[in-house]
Protein backbone atom coordinates (compact mmCIF):
# COMPACT_ATOMS: atom_id res chain seq x y z
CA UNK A 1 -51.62 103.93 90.80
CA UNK A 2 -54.01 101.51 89.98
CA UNK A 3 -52.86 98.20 88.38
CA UNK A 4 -55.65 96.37 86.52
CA UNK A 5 -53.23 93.61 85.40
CA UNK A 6 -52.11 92.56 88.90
CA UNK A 7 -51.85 88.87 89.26
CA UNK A 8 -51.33 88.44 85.55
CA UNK A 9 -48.13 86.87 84.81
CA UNK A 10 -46.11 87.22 81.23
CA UNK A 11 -43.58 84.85 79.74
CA UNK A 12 -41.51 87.08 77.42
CA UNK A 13 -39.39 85.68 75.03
CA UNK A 14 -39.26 88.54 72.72
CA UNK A 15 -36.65 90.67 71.86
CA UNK A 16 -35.28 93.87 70.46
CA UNK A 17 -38.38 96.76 70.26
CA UNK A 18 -41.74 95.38 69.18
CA UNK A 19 -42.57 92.55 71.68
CA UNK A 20 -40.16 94.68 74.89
CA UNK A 21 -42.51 97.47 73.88
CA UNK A 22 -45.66 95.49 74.56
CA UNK A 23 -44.46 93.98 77.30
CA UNK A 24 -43.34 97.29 79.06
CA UNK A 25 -46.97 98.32 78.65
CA UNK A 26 -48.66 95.32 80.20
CA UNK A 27 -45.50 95.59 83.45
CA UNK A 28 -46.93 99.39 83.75
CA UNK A 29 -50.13 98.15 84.23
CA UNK A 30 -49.03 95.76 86.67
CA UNK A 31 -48.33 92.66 85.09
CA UNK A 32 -45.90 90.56 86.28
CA UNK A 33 -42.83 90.04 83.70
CA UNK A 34 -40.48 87.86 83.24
CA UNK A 35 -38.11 87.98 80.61
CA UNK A 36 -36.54 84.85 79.79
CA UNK A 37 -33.17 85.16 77.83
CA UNK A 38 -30.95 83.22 76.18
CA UNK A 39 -27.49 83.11 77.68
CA UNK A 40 -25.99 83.60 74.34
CA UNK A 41 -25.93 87.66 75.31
CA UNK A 42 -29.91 87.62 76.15
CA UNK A 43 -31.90 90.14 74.32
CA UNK A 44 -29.84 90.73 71.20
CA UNK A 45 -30.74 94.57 71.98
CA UNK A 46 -28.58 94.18 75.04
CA UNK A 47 -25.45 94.41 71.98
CA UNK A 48 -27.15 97.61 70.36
CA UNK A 49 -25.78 101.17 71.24
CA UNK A 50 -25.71 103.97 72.31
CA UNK A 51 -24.21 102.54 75.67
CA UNK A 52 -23.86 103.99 79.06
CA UNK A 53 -21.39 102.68 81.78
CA UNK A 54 -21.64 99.60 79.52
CA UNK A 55 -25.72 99.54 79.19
CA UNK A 56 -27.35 99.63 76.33
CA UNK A 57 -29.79 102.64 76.59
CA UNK A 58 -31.60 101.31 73.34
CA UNK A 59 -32.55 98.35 75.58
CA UNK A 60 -33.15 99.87 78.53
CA UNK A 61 -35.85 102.26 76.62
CA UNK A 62 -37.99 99.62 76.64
CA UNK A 63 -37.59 97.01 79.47
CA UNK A 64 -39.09 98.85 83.19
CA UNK A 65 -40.41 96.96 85.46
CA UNK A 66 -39.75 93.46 84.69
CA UNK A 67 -37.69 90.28 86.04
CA UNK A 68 -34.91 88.90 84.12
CA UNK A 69 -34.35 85.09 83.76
CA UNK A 70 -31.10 83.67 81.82
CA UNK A 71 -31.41 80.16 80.88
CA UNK A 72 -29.83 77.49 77.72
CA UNK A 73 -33.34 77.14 75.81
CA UNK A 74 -30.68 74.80 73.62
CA UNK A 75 -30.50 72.29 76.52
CA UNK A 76 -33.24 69.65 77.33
CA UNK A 77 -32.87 71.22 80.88
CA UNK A 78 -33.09 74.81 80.30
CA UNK A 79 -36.31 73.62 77.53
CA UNK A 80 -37.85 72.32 81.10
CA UNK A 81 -37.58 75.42 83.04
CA UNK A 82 -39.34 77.40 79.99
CA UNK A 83 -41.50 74.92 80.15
CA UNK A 84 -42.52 75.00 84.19
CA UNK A 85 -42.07 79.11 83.64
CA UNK A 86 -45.43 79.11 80.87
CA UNK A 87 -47.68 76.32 82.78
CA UNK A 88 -48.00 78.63 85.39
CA UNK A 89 -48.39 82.04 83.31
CA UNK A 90 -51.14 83.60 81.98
CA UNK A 91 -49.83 85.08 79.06
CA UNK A 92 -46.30 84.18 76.26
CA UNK A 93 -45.20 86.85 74.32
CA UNK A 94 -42.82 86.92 71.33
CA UNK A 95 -41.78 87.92 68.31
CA UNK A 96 -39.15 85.11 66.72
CA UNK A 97 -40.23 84.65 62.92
CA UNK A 98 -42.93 82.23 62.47
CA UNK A 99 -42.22 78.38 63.23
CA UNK A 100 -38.87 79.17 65.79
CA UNK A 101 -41.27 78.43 68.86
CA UNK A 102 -42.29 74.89 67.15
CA UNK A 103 -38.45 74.41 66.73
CA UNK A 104 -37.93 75.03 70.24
CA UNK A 105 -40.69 72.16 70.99
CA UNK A 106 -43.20 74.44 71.82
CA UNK A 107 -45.78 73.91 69.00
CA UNK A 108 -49.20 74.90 69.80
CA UNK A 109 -50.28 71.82 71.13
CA UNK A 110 -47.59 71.63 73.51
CA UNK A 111 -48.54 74.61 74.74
CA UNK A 112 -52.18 73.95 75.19
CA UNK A 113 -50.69 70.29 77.12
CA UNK A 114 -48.88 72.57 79.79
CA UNK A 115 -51.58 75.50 79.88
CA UNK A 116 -55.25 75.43 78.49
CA UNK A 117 -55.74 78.86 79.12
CA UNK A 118 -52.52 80.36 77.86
CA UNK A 119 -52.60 83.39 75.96
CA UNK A 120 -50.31 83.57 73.41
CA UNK A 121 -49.48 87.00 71.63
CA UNK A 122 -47.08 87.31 68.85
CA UNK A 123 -45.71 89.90 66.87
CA UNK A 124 -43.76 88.75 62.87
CA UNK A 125 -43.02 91.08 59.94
CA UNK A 126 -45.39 90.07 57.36
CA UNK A 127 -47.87 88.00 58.89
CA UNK A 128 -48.65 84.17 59.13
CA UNK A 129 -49.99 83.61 55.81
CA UNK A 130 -48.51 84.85 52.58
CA UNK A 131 -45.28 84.29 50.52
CA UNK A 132 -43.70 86.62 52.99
CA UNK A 133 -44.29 84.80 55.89
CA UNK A 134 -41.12 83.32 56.23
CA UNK A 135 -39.12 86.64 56.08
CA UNK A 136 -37.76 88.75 58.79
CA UNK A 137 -39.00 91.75 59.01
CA UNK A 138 -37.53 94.32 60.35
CA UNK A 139 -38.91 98.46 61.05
CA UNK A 140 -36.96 99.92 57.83
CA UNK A 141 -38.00 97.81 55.65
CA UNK A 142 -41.54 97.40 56.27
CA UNK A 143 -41.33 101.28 57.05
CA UNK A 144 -40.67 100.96 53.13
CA UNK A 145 -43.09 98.60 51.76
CA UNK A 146 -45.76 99.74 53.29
CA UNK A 147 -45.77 103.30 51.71
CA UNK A 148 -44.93 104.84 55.14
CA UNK A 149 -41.81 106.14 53.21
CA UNK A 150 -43.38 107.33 50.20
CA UNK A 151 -45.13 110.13 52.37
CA UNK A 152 -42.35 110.90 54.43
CA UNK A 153 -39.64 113.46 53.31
CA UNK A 154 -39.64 117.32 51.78
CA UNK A 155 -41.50 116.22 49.19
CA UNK A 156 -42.36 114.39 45.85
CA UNK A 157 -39.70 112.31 44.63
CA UNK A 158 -38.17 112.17 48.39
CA UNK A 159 -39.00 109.03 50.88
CA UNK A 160 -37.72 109.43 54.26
CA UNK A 161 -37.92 107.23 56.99
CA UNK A 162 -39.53 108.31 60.23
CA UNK A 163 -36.50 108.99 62.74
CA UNK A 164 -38.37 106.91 65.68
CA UNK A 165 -39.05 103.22 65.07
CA UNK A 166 -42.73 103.95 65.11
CA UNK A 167 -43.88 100.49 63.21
CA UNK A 168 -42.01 98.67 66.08
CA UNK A 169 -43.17 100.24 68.64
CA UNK A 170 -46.86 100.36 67.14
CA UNK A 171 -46.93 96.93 66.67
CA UNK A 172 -46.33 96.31 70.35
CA UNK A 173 -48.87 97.96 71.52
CA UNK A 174 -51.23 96.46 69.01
CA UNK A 175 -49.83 93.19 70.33
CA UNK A 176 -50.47 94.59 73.95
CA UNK A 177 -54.43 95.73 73.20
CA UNK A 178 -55.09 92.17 71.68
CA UNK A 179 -53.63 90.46 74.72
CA UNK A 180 -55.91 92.74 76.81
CA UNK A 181 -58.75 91.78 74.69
CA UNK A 182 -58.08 88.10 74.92
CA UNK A 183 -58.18 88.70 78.96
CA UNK A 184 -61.30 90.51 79.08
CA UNK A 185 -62.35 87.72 76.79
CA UNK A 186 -62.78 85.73 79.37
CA UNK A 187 -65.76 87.68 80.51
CA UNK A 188 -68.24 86.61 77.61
CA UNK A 189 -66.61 83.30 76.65
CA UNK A 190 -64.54 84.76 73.54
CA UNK A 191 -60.82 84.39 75.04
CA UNK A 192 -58.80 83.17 72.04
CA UNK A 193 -55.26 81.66 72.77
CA UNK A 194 -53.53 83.48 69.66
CA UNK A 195 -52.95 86.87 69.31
CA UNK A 196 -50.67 87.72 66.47
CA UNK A 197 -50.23 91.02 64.75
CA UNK A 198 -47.54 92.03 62.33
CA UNK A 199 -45.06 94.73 61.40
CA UNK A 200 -46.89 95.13 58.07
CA UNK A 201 -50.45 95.05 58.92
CA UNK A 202 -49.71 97.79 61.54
CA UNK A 203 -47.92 99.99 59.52
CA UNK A 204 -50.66 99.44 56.90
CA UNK A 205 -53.20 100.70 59.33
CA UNK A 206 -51.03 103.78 60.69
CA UNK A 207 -51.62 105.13 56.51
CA UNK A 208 -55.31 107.00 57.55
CA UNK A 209 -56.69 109.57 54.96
CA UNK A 210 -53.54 108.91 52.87
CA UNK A 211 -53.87 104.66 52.74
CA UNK A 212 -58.08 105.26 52.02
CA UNK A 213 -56.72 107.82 49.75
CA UNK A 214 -54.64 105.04 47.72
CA UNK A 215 -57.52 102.53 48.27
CA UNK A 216 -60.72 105.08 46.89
CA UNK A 217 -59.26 107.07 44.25
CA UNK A 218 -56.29 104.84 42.97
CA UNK A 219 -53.78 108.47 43.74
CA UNK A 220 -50.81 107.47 45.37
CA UNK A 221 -49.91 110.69 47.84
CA UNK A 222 -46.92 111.92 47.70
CA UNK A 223 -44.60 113.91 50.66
CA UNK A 224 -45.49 117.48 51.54
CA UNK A 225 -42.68 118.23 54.04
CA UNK A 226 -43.63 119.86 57.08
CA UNK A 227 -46.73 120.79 55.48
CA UNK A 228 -50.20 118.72 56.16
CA UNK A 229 -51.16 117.19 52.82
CA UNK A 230 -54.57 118.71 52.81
CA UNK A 231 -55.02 121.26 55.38
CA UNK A 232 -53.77 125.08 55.17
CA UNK A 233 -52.19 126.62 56.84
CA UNK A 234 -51.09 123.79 58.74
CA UNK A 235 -47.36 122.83 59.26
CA UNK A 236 -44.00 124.45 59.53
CA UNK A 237 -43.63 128.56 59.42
CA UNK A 238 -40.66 130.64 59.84
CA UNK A 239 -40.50 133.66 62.36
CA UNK A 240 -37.78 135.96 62.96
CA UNK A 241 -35.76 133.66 64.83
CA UNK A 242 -36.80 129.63 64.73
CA UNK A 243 -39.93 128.06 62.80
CA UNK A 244 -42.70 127.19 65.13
CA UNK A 245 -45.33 124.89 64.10
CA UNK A 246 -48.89 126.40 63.35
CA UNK A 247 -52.12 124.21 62.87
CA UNK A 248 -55.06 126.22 61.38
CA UNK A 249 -57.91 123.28 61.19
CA UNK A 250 -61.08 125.77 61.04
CA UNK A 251 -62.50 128.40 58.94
CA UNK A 252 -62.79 130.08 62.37
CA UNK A 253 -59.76 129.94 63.44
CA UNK A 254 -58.35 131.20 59.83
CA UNK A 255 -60.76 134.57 60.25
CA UNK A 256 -59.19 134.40 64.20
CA UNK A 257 -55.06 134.15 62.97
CA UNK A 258 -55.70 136.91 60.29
CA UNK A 259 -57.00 139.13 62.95
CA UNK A 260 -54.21 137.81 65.03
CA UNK A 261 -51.87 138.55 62.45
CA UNK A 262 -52.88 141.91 60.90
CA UNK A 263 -53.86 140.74 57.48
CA UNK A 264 -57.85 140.72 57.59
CA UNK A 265 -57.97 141.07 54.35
CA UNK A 266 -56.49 137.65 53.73
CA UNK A 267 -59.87 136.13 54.62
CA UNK A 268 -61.42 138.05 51.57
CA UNK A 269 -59.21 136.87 49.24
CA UNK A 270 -60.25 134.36 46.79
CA UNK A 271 -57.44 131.82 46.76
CA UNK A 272 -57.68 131.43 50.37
CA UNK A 273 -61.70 131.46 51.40
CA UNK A 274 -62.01 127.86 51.73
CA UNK A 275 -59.99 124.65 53.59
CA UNK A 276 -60.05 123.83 49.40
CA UNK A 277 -58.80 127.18 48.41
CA UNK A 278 -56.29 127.56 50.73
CA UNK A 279 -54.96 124.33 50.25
CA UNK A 280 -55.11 124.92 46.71
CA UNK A 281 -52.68 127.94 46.83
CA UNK A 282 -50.39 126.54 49.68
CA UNK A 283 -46.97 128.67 48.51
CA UNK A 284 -48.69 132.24 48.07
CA UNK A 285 -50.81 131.54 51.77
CA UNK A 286 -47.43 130.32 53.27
CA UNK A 287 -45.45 133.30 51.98
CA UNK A 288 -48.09 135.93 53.15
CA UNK A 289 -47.62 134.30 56.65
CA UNK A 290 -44.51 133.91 57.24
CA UNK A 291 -43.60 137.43 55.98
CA UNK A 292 -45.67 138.77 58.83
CA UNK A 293 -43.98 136.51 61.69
CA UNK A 294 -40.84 137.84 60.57
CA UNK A 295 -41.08 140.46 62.34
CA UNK A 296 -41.20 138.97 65.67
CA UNK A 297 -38.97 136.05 67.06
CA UNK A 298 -40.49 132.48 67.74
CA UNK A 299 -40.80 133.11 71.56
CA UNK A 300 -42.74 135.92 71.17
CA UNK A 301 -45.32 133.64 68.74
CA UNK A 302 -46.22 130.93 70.29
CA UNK A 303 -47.66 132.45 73.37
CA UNK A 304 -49.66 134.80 70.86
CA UNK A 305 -51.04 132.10 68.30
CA UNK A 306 -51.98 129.62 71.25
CA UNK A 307 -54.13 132.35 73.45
CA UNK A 308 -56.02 133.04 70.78
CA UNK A 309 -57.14 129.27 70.68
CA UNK A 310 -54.89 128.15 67.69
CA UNK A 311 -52.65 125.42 68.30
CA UNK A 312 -48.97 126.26 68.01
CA UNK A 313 -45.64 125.41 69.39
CA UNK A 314 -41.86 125.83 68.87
CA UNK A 315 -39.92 122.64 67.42
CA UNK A 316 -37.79 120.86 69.98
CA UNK A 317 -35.30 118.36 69.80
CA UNK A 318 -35.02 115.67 72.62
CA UNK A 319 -33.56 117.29 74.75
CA UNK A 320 -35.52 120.32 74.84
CA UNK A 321 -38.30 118.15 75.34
CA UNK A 322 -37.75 116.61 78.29
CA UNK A 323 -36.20 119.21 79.82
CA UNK A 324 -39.61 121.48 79.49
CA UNK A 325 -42.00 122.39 81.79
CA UNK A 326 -44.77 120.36 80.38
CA UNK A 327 -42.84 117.19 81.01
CA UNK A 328 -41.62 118.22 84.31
CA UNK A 329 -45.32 118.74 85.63
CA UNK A 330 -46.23 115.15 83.64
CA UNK A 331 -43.32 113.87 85.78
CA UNK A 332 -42.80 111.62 82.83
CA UNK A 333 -38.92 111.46 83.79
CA UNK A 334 -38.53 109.30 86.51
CA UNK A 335 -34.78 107.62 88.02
CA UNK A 336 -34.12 104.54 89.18
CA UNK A 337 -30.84 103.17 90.31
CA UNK A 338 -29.95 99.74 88.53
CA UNK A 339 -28.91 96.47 90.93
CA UNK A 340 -25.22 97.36 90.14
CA UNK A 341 -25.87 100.99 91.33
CA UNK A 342 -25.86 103.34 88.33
CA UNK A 343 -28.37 105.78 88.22
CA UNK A 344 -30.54 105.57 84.76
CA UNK A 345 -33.42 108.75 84.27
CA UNK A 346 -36.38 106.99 82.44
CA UNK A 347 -39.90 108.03 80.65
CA UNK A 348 -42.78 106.23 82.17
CA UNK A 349 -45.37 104.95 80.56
CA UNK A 350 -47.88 106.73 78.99
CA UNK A 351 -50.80 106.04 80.78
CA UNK A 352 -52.97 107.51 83.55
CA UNK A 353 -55.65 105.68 85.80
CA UNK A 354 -57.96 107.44 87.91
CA UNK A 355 -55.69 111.01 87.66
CA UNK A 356 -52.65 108.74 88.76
CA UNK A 357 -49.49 108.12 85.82
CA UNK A 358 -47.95 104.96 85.24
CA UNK A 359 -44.78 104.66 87.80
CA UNK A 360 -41.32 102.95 86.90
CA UNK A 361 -41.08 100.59 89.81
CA UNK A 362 -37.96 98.79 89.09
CA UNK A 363 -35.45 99.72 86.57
CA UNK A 364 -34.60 97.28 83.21
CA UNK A 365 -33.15 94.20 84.58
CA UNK A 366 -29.35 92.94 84.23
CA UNK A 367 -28.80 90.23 81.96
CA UNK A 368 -30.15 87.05 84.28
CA UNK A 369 -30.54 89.40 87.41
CA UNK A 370 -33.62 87.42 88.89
CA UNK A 371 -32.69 83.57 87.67
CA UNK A 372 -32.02 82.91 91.06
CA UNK A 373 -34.90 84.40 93.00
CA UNK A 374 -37.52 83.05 90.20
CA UNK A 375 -36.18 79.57 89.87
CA UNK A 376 -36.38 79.55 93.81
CA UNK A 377 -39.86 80.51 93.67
CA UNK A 378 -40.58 77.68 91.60
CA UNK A 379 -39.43 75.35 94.21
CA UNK A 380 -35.83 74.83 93.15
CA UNK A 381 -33.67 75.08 95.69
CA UNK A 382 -30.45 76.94 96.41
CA UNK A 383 -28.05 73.74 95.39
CA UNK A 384 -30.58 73.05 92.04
CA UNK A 385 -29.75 76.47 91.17
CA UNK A 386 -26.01 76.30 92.43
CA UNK A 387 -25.56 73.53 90.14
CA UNK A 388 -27.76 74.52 86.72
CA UNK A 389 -25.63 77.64 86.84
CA UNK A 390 -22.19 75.79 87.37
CA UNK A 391 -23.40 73.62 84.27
CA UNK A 392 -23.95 76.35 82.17
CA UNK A 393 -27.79 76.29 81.62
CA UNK A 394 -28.75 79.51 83.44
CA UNK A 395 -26.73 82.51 84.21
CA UNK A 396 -27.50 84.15 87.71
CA UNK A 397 -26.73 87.79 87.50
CA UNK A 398 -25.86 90.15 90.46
CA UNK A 399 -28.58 89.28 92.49
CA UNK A 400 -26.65 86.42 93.70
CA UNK A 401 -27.56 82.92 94.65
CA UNK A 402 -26.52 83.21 98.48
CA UNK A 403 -29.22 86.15 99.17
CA UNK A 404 -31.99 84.13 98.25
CA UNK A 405 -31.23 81.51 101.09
């Protein structure tokens, strides 16, 4: 595959989901990553279940294809080998709340001193301005403040959360398409040196119809369950076994299920002519449908509904999912054996170049796996290392100090 970010190197300091999300997305595209961790436990994710052979799989989701680098960013020391690691990158990401980077002596004139053309991309939970700006901010609660909740759940009255950390992972690739901007930057002279985005602002922006909704009319929507809030028949449906999901989004293809579904005389009737109408009279449509796929089982459905050019498909869970053929042929599961030699299956990225997918070339790193071999690189030598580590100021993992000799 293609990698349009080769030669591009990334400090990452950030931790958790939002920032290893954006990061993940800029190694699959070839950047070169290097996570530097504390060696108070490193990523705090690292501590967050559901573990494997004593991994956490939570971290792992998120952290392909990048370098690991423990060091004491408490210790003048350890503050100089951050310091060497971002005047020669291209590009420091993180995601502390807003002022812990000046704390750390990294203010943004320090960081212009050691690099005039570093790219710094940041990701907070309420933004840098604002009497929120201090808070942390994590994907619950912005999930809830910034009405993703209140359109979430079976329906008015309810306010679910969504059972993904989608404002997390959003923001981080936000954060990911703004450093990418700032690179291409270069190109016409517009290459800013911030790039910030925040929990809130994303989540904000993920609200569509339903936030311009708010905005225009002054209506706050409410939940609709597995319904769409304005299109019918367009959600969840029962069959004779398990509910499929059905998306009618034309006045053709309503005329096309009817036929499909023996009821012709549905597109006659007057509560269901129109998108309007039939939104208008969502129980009576939804009711007339699903009495008529009860009488077959889900299986036989889906392959019905979808030939005749309506989308449609059963409801999986996870494992379902990637167990189908779909992802199979997507090869979106790839494995990778981890430095101490367990196996770990992973998804990919999501992109494609040129026909070619994203490819997992080297599995999420062990806490401090590649202090050694980067620290080398930077011209430290094997008794610098020997030493720092011995000290307590970096933390070598199993990639041990003797093989890079």
């Amino acid at each position: 595959m293609l990698k349009p970010l080769r030669g591009i190197t990334v400090i990452d300091l950030s931790r958790a989901l939002a920032g290893p999300y954006c990061t993940a997305l800029l190694a699959d595209m070839g950047a070169r990553i290097i996570k530097v961790e504390s060696i108070n436990g490193g990523d705090t994710a690292r501590q967050w279940p559901p573990f494997q052979d004593g991994h956490s799989l939570y971290f792992d989701s998120v952290n392909r294809n990048k370098v690991s680098v423990c060091i004491d960013f408490y210790s003048a020391e350890g503050r100089g080998i951050l310091a060497g690691l971002i005047a020669d990158a291209d590009v420091l990401v993180e995601n502390f709340k807003p002022g812990t980077l000046e704390k750390m002596g990294f203010t943004p004139a320090r960081l212009e001193e050691l690099n005039p053309g570093l790219v710094v991309g940041s990701v907070t939970g309420f933004g840098n301005t604002g009497p929120l700006k201090d808070d942390a901010g994590l994907d619950q609660v912005i999930q809830g403040m910034s009405g993703l909740m209140s359109v979430t759940g079976p329906g008015p009255g309810s306010a679910y959360r969504v059972g993904v950390p989608i404002v997390d992972i959003t923001s981080g690739m936000i954060c990911a398409f703004g450093i990418v901007s700032s690179l291409l930057g270069a190109r016409n002279g517009e290459r800013p040196s911030r790039v910030s985005t925040s929990l809130l602002e994303t989540a904000l922006n993920l609200s569509a119809f339903q936030g311009q909704k708010a905005l225009s009319l002054g209506e706050a929507p409410t939940p609709q369950g597995n319904n769409h809030p304005v299109i019918a028949p367009y959600g969840m449906f029962a069959t004779a076994t398990e509910p499929i999901n059905i998306a009618v989004g034309s006045d053709k293809q309503w005329r096309a299920f009817c036929d499909l579904l023996g009821i012709p005389a549905a597109v006659e009737d007057p509560r269901f002519i129109t998108g309007a109408d039939r939104s208008a009279n969502r129980d009576p449509l939804s009711e007339l449908i699903e009495s008529t796929l009860s009488a077959k089982s889900a299986a036989d459905w889906v392959p019905l509904i979808s030939h005749a050019g309506i989308p449609c498909g059963p409801i999986y869970d996870y494992t379902q999912a990637l167990a189908s053929e779909q992802v199979a042929a997507l090869g979106l599961v790839q494995r990778r054996q981890r430095a101490d030699g367990s196996e770990l299956p992973l998804l990919r990225g999501p992109l494609s170049l040129d026909g070619e997918a994203s490819e997992i070339l080297s599995p999420p790193p062990l806490l401090g796996e590649h202090t050694a071999q980067v620290l080398m690189e930077r011209g430290m030598t094997h008794d610098d290392v020997t030493r720092l580590e011995r000290e307590g100021r970096v933390v070598c993992g199993p990639a041990k100090i003797g093989a890079q000799r």
